[in-house]
Structures are given as C-alpha cells and as structure tokens.
C-alpha atoms as a PDB file:
ATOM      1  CA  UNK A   1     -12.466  15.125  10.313  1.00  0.00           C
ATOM      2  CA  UNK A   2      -9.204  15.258   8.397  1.00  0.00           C
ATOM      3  CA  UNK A   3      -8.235  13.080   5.318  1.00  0.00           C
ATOM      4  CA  UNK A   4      -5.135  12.111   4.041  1.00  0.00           C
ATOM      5  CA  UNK A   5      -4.079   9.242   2.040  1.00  0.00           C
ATOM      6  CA  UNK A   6      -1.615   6.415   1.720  1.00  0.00           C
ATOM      7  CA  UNK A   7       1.240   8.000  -0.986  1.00  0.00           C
ATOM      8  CA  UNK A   8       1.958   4.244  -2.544  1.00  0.00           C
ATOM      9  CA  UNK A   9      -1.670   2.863  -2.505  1.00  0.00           C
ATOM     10  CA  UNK A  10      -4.055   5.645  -2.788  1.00  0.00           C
ATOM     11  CA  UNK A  11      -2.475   8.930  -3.947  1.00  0.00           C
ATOM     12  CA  UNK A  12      -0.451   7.859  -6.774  1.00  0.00           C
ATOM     13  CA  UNK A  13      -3.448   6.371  -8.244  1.00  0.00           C
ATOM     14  CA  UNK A  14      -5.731   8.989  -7.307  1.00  0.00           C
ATOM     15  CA  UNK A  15      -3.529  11.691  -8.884  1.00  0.00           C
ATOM     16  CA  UNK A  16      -3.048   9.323 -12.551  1.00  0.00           C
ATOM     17  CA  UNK A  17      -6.849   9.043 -12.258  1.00  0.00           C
ATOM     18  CA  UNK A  18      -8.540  11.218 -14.935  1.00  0.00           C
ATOM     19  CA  UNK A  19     -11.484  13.336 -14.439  1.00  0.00           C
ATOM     20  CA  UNK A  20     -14.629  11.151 -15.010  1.00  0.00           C
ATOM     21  CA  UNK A  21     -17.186   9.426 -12.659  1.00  0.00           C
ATOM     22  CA  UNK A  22     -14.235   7.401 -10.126  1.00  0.00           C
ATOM     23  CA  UNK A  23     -12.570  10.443  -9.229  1.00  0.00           C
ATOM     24  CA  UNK A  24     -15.837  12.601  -8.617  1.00  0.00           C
ATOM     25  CA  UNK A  25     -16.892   9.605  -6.396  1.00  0.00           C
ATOM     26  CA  UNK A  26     -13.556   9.859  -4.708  1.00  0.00           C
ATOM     27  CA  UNK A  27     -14.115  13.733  -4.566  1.00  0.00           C
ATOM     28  CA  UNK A  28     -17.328  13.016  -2.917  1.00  0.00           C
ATOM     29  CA  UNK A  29     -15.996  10.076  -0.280  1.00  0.00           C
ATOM     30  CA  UNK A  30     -13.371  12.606   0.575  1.00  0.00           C
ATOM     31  CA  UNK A  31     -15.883  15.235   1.477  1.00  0.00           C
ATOM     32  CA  UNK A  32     -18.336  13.240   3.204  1.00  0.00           C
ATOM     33  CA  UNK A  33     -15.163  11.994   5.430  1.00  0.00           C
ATOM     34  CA  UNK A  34     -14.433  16.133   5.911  1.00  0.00           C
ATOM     35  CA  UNK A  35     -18.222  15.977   7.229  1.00  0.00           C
ATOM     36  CA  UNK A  36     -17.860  13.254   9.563  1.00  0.00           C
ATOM     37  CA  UNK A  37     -19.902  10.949   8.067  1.00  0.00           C
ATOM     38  CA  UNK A  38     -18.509   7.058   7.499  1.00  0.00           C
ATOM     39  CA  UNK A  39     -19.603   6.203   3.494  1.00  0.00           C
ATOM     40  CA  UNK A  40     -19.097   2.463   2.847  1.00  0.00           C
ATOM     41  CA  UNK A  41     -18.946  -0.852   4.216  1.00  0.00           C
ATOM     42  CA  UNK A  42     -17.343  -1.934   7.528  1.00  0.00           C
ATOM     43  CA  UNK A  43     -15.074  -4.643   7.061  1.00  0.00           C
ATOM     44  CA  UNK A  44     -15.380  -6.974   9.677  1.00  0.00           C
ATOM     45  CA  UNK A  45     -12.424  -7.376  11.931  1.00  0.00           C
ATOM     46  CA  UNK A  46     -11.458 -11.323  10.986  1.00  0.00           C
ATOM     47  CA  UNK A  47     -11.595 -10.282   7.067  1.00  0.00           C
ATOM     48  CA  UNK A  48      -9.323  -7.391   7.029  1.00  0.00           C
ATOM     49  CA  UNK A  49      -6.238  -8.337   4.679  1.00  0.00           C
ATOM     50  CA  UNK A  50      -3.075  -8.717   6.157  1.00  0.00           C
ATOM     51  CA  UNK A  51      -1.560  -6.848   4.304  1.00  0.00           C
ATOM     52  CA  UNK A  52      -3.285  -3.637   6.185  1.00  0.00           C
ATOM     53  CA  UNK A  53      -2.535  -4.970   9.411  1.00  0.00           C
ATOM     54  CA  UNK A  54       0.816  -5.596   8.707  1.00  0.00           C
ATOM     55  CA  UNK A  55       1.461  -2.148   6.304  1.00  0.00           C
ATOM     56  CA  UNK A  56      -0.251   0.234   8.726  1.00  0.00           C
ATOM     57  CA  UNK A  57      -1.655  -1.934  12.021  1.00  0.00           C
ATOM     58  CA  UNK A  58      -5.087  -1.538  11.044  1.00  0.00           C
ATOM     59  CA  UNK A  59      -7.986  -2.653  13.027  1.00  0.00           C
ATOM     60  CA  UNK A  60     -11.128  -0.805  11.429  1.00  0.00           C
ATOM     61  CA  UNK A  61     -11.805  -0.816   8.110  1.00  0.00           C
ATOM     62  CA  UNK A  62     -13.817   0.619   5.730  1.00  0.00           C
ATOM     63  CA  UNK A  63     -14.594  -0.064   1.706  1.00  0.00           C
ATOM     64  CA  UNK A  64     -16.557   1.926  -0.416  1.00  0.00           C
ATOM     65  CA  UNK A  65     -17.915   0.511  -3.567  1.00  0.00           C
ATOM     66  CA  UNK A  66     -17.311   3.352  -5.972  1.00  0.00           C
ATOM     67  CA  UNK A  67     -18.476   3.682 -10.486  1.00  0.00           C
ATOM     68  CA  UNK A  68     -16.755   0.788 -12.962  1.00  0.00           C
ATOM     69  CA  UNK A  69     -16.311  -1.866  -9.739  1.00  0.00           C
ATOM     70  CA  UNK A  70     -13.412   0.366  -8.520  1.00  0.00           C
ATOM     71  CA  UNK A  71     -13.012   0.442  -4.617  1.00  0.00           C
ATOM     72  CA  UNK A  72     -11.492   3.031  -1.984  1.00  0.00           C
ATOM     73  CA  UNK A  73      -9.999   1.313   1.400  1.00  0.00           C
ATOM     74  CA  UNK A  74      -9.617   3.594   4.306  1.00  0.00           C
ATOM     75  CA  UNK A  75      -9.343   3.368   8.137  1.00  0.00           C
ATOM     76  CA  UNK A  76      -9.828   5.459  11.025  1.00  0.00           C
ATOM     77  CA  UNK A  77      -6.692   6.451  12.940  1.00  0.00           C
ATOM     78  CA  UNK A  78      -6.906   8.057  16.669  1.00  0.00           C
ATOM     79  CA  UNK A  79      -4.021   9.274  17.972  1.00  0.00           C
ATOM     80  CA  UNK A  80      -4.272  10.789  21.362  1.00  0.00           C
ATOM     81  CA  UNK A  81      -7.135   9.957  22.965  1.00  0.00           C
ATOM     82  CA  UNK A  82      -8.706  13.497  22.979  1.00  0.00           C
ATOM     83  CA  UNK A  83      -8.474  13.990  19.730  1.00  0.00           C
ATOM     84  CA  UNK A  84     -11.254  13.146  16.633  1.00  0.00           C
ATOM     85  CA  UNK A  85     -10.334  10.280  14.549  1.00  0.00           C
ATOM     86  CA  UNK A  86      -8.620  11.188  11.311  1.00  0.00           C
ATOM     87  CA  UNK A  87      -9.283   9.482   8.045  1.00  0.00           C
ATOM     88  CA  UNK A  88      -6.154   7.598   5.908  1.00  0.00           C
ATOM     89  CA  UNK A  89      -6.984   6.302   2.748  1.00  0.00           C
ATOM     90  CA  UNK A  90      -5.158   3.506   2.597  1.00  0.00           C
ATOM     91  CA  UNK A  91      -5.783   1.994  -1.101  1.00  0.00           C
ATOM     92  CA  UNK A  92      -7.991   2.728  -4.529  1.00  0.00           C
ATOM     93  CA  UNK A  93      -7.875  -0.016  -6.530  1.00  0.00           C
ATOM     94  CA  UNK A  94      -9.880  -1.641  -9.575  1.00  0.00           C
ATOM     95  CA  UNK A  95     -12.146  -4.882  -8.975  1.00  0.00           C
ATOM     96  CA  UNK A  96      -9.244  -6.988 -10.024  1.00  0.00           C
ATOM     97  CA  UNK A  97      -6.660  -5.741  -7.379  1.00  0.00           C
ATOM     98  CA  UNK A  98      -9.164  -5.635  -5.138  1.00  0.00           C
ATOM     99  CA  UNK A  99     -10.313  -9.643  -5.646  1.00  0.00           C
ATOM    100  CA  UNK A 100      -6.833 -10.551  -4.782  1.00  0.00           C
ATOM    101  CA  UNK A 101      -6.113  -8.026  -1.501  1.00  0.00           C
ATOM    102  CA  UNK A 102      -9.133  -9.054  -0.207  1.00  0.00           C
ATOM    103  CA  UNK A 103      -8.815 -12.994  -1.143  1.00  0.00           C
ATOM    104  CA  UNK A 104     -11.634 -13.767  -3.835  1.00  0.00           C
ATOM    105  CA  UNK A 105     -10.739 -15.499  -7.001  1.00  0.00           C
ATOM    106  CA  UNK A 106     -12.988 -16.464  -9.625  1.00  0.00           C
ATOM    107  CA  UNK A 107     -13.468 -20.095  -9.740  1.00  0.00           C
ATOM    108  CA  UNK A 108     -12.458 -22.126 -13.116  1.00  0.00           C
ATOM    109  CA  UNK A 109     -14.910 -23.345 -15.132  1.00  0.00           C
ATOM    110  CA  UNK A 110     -14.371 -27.193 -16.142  1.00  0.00           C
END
C-alpha cells in the first residue's frame, strides 16, 4: 500500500530523528505498511484522541510500540471505494507526548 506521513506530527520528527534503533523501527513499520501488513495495536474506536478526529477525521487507528517507549500513530485512509487503503502516519512521538495525546498521567504520590 502507499505511505505517507503527517508533515507537522510525523515527518518533521522523523527527519530530526538520528540514525539509531527508533528510526530503523520506523524504517521497518514503513516497509511492512509497503507490504500490506498492519504492525501494531488497533486503537479502539471510543479511545481515539480527539485530537485525530478533529485534525484529520480519523476513525481507525493504529499504534505501534517502537525502541526507548517511543510510539508511531497512523491510520488507514480510503478514498474511492475501488481503491486500496493508503497509509498516513499521523504522529511519532516519545512516551511523554504520547501519555498526554492519548490521556494517561502518572498519578502523584502522597
């Protein structure tokens, strides 16, 4: 299938990233998506962040735990309805950022 990515929330970070084991693991999300495979987790529909269905009208989603708690967000988009699904990235984010899109905090310790 085809891949492309978000330009704010996934390919500016992708492109600062440097070589190591979170952009390999990107590398090899990004092929596997080529391959038409679906690597991750499925997010279920009443726990996708609003912020996706607001941003980009999302209503499948997909999260991929990838090295050093870093995660990659990405949906499936159909356009015509003969046509294979395409993959957008939609964000790649560390644990932190991805606590607070997703709504878990840490709880304070009395």
């Amino acid at each position: 299938m085809d891949v492309s990515g978000d330009q704010r929330d996934f390919n500016s970070v992708y492109e600062a990233l440097p070589n190591g084991p979170i952009k390999t693991s990107v590398q090899d999300v990004i092929q596997s998506l080529k391959n038409d495979s679906l690597p991750g987790e499925h997010v279920k529909r009443n726990q996708i962040p609003e912020y996706y269905i607001k941003r980009h009208g999302v209503q499948i989603l997909y999260r991929v735990a990838l090295p050093q708690h870093w995660r990659l967000i990405y949906t499936l988009l159909t356009l015509k309805k003969k046509e294979k699904p395409k993959a957008f990235l939609l964000e790649l984010m560390d644990h932190d950022k991805y606590n607070k899109r997703f709504g878990y905090f840490k709880k304070k310790s009395s």
